[in-house]
N, C-alpha and C. Protein backbone atom coordinates (compact mmCIF):
# COMPACT_ATOMS: atom_id res chain seq x y z
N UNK A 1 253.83 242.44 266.51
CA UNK A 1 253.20 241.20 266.07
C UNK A 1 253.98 240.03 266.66
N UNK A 2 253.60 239.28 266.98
CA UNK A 2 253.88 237.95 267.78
C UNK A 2 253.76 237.11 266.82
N UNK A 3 255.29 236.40 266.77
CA UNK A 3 255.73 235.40 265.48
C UNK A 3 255.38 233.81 266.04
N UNK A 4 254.61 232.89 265.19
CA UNK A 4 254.41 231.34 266.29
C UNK A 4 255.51 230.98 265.63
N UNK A 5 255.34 229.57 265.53
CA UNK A 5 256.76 228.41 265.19
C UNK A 5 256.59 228.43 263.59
N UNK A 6 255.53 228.91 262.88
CA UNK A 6 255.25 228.60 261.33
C UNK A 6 255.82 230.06 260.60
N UNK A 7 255.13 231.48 260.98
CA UNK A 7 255.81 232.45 261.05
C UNK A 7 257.44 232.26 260.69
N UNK A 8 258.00 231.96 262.05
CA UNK A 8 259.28 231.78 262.38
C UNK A 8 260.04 230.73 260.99
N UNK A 9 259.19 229.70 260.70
CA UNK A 9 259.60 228.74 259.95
C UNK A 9 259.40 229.22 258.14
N UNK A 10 258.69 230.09 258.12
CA UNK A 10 258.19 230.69 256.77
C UNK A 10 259.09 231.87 256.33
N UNK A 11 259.98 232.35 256.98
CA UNK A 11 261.05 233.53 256.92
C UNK A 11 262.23 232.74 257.36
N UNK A 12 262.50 231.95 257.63
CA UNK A 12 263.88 231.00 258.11
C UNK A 12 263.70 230.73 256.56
N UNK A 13 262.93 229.84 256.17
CA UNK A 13 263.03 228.99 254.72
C UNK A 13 262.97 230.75 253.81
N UNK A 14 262.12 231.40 253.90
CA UNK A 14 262.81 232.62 252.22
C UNK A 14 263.92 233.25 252.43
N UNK A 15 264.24 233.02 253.64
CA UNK A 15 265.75 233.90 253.38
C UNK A 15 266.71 233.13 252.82
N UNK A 16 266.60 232.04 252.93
CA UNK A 16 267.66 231.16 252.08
C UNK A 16 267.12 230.53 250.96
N UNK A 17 266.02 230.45 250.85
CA UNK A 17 265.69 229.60 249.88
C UNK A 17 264.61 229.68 248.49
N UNK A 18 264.43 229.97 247.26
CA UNK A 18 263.56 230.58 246.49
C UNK A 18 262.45 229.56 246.37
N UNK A 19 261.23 229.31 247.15
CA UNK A 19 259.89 228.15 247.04
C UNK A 19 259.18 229.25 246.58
N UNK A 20 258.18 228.43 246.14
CA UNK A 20 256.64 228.68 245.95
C UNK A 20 256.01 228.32 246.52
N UNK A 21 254.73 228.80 246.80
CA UNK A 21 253.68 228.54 248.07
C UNK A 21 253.70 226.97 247.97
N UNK A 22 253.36 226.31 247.15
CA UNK A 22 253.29 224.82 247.41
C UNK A 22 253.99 223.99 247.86
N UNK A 23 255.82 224.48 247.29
CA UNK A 23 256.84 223.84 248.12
C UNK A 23 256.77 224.32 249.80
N UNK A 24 256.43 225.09 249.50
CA UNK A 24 256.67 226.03 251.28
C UNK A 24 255.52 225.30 252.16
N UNK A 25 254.43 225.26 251.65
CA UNK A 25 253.36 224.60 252.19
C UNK A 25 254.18 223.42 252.66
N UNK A 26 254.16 222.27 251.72
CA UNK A 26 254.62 220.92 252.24
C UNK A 26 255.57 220.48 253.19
N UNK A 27 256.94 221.72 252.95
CA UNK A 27 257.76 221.88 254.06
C UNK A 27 257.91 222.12 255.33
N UNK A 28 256.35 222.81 255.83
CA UNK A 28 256.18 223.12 257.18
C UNK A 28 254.65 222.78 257.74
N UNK A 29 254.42 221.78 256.53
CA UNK A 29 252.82 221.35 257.12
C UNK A 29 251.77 222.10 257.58
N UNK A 30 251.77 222.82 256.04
CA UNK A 30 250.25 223.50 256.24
C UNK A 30 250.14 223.61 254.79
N UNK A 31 248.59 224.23 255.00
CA UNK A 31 247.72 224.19 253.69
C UNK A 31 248.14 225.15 252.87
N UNK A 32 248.39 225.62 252.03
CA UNK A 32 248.52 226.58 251.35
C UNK A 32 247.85 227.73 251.29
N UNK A 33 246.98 227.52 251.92
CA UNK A 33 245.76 228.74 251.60
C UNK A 33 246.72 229.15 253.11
N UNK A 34 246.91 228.64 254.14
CA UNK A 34 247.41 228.91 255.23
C UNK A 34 248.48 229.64 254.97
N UNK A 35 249.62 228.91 254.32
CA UNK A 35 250.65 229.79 253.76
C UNK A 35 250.83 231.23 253.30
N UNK A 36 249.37 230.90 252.59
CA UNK A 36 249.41 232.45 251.61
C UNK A 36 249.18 233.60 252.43
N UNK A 37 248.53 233.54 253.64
CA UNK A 37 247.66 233.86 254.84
C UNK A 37 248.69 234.44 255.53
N UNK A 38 249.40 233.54 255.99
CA UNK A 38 250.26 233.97 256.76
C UNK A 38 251.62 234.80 255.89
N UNK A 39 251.53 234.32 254.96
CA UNK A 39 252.57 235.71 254.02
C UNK A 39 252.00 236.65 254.01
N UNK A 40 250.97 237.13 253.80
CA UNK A 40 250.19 238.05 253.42
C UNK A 40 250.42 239.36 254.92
N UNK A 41 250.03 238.46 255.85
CA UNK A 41 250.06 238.88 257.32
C UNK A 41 251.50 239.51 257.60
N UNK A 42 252.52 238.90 257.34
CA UNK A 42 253.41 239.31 257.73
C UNK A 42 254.29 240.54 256.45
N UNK A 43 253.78 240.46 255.58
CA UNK A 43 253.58 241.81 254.66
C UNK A 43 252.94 243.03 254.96
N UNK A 44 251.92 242.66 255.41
CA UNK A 44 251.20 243.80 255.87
C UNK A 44 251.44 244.52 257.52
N UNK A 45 252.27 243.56 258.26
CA UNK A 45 252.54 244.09 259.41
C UNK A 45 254.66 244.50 259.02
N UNK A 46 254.50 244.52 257.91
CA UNK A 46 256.21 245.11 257.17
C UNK A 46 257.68 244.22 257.93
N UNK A 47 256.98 243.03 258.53
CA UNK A 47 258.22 242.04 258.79
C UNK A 47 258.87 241.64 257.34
N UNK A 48 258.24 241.40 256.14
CA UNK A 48 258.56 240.91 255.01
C UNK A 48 258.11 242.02 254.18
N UNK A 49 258.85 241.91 253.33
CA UNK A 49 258.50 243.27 251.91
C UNK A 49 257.91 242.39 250.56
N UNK A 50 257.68 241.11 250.58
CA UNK A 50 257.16 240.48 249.56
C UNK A 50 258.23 239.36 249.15
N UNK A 51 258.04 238.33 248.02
CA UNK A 51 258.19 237.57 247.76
C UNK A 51 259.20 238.00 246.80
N UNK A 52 260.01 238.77 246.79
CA UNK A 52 260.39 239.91 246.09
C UNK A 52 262.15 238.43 245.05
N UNK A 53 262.41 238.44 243.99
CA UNK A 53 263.09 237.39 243.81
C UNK A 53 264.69 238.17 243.77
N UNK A 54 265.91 237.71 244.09
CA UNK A 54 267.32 238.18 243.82
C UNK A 54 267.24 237.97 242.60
N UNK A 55 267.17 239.34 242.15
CA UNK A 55 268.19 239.19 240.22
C UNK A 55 269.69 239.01 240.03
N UNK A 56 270.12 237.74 238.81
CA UNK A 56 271.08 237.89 239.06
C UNK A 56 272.12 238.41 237.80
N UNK A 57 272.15 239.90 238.33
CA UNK A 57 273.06 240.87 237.47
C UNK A 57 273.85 240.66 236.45
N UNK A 58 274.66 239.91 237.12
CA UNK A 58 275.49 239.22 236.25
C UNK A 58 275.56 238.73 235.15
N UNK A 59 274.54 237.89 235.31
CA UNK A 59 273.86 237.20 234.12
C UNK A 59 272.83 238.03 233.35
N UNK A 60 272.84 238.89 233.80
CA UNK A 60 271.92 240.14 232.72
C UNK A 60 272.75 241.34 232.20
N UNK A 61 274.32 240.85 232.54
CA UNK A 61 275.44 241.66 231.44
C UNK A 61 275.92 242.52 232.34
N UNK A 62 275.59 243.17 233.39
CA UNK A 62 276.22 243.94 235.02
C UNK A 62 277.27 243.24 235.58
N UNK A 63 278.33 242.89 234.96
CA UNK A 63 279.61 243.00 235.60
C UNK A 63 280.15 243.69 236.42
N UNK A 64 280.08 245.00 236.67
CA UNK A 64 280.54 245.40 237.85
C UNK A 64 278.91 246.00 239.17
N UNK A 65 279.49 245.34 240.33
CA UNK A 65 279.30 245.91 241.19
C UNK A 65 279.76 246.67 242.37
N UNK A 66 279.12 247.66 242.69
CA UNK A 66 279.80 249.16 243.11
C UNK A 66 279.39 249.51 244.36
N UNK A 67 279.72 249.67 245.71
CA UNK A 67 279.02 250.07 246.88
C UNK A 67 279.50 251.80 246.79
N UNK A 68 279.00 252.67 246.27
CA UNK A 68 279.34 254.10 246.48
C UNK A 68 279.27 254.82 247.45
N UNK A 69 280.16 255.71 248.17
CA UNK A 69 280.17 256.50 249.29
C UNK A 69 279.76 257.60 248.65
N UNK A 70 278.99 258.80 249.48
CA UNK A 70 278.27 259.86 248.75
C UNK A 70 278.40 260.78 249.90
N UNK A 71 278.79 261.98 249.83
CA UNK A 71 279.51 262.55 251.07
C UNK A 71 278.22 263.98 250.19
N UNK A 72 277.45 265.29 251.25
CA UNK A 72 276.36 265.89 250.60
C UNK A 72 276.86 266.93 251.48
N UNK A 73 276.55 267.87 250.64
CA UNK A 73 277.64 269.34 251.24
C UNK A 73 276.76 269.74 252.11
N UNK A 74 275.09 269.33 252.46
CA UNK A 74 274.81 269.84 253.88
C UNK A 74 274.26 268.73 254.51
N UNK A 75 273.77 268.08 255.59
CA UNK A 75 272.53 267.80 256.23
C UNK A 75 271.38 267.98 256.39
N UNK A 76 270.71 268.25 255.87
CA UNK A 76 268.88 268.19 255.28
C UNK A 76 268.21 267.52 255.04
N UNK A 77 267.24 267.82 255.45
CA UNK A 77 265.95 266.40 254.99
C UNK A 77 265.58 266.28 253.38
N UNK A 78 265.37 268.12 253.12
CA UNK A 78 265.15 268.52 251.74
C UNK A 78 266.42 268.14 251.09
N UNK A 79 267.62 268.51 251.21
CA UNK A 79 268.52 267.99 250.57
C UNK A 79 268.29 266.52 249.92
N UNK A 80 268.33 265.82 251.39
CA UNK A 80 268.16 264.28 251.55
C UNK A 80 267.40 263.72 250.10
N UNK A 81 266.21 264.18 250.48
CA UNK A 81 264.78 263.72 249.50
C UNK A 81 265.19 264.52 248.55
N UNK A 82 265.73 265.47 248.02
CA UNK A 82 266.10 265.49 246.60
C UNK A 82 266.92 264.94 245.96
N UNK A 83 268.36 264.18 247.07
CA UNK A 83 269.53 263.21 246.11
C UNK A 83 268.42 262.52 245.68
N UNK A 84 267.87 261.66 246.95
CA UNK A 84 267.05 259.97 246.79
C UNK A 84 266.22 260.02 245.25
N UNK A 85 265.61 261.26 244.93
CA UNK A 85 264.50 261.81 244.56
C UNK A 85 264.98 261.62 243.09
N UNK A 86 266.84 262.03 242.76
CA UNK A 86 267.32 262.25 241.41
C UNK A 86 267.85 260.46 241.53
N UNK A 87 268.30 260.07 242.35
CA UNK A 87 268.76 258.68 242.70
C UNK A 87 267.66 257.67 241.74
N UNK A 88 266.25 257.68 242.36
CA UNK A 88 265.54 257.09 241.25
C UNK A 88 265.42 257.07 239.67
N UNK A 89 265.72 257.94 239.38
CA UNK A 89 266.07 258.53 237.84
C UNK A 89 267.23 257.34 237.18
N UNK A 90 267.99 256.98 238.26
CA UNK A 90 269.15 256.07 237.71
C UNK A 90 269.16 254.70 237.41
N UNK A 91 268.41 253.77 236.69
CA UNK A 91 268.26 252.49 237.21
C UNK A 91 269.09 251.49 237.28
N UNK A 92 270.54 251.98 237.40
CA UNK A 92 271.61 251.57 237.07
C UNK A 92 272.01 251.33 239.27
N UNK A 93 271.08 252.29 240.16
CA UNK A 93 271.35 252.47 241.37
C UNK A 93 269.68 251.31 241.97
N UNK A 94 270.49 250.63 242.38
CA UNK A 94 269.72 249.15 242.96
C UNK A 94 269.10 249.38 244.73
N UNK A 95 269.95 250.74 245.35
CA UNK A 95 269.52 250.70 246.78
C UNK A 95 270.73 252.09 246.92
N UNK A 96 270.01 252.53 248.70
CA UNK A 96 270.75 253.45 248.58
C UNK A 96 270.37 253.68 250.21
N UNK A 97 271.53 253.68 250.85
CA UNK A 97 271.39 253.55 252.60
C UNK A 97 271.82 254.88 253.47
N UNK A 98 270.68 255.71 254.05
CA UNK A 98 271.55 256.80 254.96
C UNK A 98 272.21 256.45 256.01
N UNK A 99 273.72 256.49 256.25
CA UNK A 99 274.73 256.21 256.78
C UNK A 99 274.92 257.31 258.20
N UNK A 100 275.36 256.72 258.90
CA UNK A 100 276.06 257.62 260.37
C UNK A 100 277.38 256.69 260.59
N UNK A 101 278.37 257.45 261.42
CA UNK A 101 279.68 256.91 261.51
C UNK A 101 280.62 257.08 260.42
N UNK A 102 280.44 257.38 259.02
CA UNK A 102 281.22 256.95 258.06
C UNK A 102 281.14 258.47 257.55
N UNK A 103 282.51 258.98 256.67
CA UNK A 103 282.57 259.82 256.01
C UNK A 103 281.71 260.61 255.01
N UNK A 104 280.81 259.68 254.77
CA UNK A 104 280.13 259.42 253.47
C UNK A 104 278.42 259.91 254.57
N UNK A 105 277.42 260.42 253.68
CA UNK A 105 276.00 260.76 254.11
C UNK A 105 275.46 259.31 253.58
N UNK A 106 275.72 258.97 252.27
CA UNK A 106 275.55 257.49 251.60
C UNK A 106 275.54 257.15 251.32
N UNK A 107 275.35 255.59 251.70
CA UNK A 107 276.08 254.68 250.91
C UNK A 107 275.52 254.00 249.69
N UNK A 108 275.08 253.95 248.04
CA UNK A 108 274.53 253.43 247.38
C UNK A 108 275.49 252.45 246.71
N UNK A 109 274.23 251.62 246.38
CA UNK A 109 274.51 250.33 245.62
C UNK A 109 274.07 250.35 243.86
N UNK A 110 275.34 250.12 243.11
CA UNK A 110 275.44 250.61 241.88
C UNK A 110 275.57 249.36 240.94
N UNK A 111 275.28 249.04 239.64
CA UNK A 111 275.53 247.79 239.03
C UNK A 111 276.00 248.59 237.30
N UNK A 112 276.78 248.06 237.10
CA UNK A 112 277.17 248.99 235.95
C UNK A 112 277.46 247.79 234.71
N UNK A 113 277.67 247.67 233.63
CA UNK A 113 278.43 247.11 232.53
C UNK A 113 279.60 246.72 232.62
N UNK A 114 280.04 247.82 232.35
CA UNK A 114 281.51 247.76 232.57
C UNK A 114 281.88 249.26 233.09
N UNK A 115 283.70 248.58 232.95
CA UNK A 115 283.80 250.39 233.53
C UNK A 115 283.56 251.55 233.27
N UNK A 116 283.74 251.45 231.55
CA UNK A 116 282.89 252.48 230.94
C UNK A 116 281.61 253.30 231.20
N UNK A 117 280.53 252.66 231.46
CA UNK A 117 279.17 252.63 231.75
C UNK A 117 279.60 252.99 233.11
N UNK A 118 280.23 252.15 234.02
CA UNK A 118 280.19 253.05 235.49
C UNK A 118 280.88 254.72 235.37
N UNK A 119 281.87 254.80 234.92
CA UNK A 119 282.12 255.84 234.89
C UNK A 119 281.23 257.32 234.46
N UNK A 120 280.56 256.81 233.47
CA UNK A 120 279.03 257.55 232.73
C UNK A 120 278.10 257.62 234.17
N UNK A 121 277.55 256.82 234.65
CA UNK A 121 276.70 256.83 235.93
C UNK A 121 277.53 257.94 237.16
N UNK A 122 278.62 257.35 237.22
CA UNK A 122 279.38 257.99 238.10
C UNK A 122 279.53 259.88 238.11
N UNK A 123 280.24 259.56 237.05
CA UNK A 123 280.94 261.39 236.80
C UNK A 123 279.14 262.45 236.07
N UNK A 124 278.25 261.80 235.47
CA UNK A 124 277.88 262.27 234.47
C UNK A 124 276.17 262.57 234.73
N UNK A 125 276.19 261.49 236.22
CA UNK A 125 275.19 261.55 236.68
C UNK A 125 275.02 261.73 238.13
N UNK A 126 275.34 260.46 238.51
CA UNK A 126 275.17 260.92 240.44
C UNK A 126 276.19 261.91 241.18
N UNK A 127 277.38 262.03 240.07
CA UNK A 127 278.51 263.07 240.66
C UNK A 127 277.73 264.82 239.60
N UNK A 128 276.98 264.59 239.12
CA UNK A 128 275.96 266.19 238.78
C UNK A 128 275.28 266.55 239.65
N UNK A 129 274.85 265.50 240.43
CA UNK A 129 273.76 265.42 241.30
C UNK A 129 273.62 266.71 241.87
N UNK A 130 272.96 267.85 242.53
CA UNK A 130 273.26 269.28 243.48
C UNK A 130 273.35 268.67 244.65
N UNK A 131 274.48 269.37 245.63
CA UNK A 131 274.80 268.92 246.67
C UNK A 131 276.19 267.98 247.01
N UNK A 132 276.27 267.25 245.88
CA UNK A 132 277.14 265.96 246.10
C UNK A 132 278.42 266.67 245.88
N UNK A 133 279.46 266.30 247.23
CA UNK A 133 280.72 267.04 247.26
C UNK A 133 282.05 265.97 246.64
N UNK A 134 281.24 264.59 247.82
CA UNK A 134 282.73 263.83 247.17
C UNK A 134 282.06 262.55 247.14
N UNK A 135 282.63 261.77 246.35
CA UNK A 135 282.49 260.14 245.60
C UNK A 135 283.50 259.11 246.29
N UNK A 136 283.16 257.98 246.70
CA UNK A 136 283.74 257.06 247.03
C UNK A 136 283.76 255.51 246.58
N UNK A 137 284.44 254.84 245.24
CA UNK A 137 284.05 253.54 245.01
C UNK A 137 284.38 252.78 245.90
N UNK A 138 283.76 251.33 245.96
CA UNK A 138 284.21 250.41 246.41
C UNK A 138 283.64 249.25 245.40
N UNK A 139 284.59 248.61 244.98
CA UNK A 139 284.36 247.47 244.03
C UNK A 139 284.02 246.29 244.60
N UNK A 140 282.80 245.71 244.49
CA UNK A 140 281.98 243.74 245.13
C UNK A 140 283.30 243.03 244.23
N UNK A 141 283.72 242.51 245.23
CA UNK A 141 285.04 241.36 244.69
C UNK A 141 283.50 240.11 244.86
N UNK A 142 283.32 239.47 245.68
CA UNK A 142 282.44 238.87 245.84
C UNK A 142 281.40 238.88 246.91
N UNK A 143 280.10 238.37 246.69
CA UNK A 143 279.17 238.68 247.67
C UNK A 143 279.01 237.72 248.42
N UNK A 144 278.54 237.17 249.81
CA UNK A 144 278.20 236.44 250.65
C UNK A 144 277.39 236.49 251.16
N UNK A 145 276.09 235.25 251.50
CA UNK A 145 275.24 235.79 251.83
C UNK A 145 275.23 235.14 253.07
N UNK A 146 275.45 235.77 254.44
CA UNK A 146 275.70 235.16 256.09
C UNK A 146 274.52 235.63 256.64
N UNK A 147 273.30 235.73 256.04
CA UNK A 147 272.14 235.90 257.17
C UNK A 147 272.11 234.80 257.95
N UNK A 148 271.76 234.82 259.26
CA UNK A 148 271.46 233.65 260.07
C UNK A 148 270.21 233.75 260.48
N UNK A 149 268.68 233.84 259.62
CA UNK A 149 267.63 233.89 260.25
C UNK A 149 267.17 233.09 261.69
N UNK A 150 267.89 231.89 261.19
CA UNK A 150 267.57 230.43 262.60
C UNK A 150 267.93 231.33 263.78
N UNK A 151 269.44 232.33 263.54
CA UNK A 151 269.73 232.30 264.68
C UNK A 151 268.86 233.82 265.41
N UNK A 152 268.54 234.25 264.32
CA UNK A 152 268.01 235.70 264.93
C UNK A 152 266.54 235.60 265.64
N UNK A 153 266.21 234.14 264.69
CA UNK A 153 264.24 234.03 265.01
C UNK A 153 264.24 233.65 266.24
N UNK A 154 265.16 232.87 266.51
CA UNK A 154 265.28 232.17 268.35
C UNK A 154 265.67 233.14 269.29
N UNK A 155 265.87 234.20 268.67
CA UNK A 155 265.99 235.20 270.08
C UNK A 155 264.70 236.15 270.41
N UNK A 156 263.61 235.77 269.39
CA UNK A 156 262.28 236.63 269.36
C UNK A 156 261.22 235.48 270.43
């Protein structure tokens, strides 16, 4: 799909910024119905996954966040799709990335209470999991968010 200058300008502004069609409209001079149009478009061709909002954890009592290494005693697809498969079961697990290069098969993203509660998720659940050999925390000291859409859209 071939992105014009509004495209380009409609994914520059949501990656940084939380609007609604009307603010978004006014910001890049078009109609709204246009707006919606062109979101819609670029949803359906899977450049964008939706209007989808950042929750923020924190403030919903998830104090810790957890990037987990997940190391799987074989390589399989079936394997694969059965962690992912028990992975959903957890709603405590926010995302979950198949990895190459790294020790780990993968890498999931965990939000817990406290340590308590992680440890319960941890040992009691995704470390039951069949397959799963070894565990790796890594504790979010803080997050940053360095997308550079401006700079990525100008190279399309």
């Amino acid at each position: 799909m071939e992105l014009d200058r509004f495209d380009k300008q409609i994914l520059e502004i949501l990656t940084h910024e939380d609007l609604n069609l009307n603010e978004l409209s006014e910001r890049i001079n078009l109609s709204v119905s246009s707006v919606h149009r062109r979101i819609k478009h670029l949803i359906e061709n899977n450049i964008m996954s939706g209007l989808k909002r950042d929750l923020n954890y924190q403030k919903l009592g998830f104090s810790l966040h957890v990037l987990l290494q997940v190391s799987l005693s074989r390589h399989d697809t079936d394997i694969f799709a059965k962690f992912l498969e028990e992975l959903e079961n957890i709603p405590e697990v926010i995302s979950a990335f198949l990895v190459t290069g790294q020790s780990a098969d993968f890498i999931v993203e965990v939000i817990a209470r406290d340590m308590e509660n992680y440890s319960e998720i941890l040992l009691k659940r995704i470390g039951k999991i069949e397959h799963v050999v070894a565990l790796h925390s890594s504790f979010v000291i803080k997050e940053y968010k360095v997308f550079n859409c401006s700079g990525l859209l100008s190279k399309l």
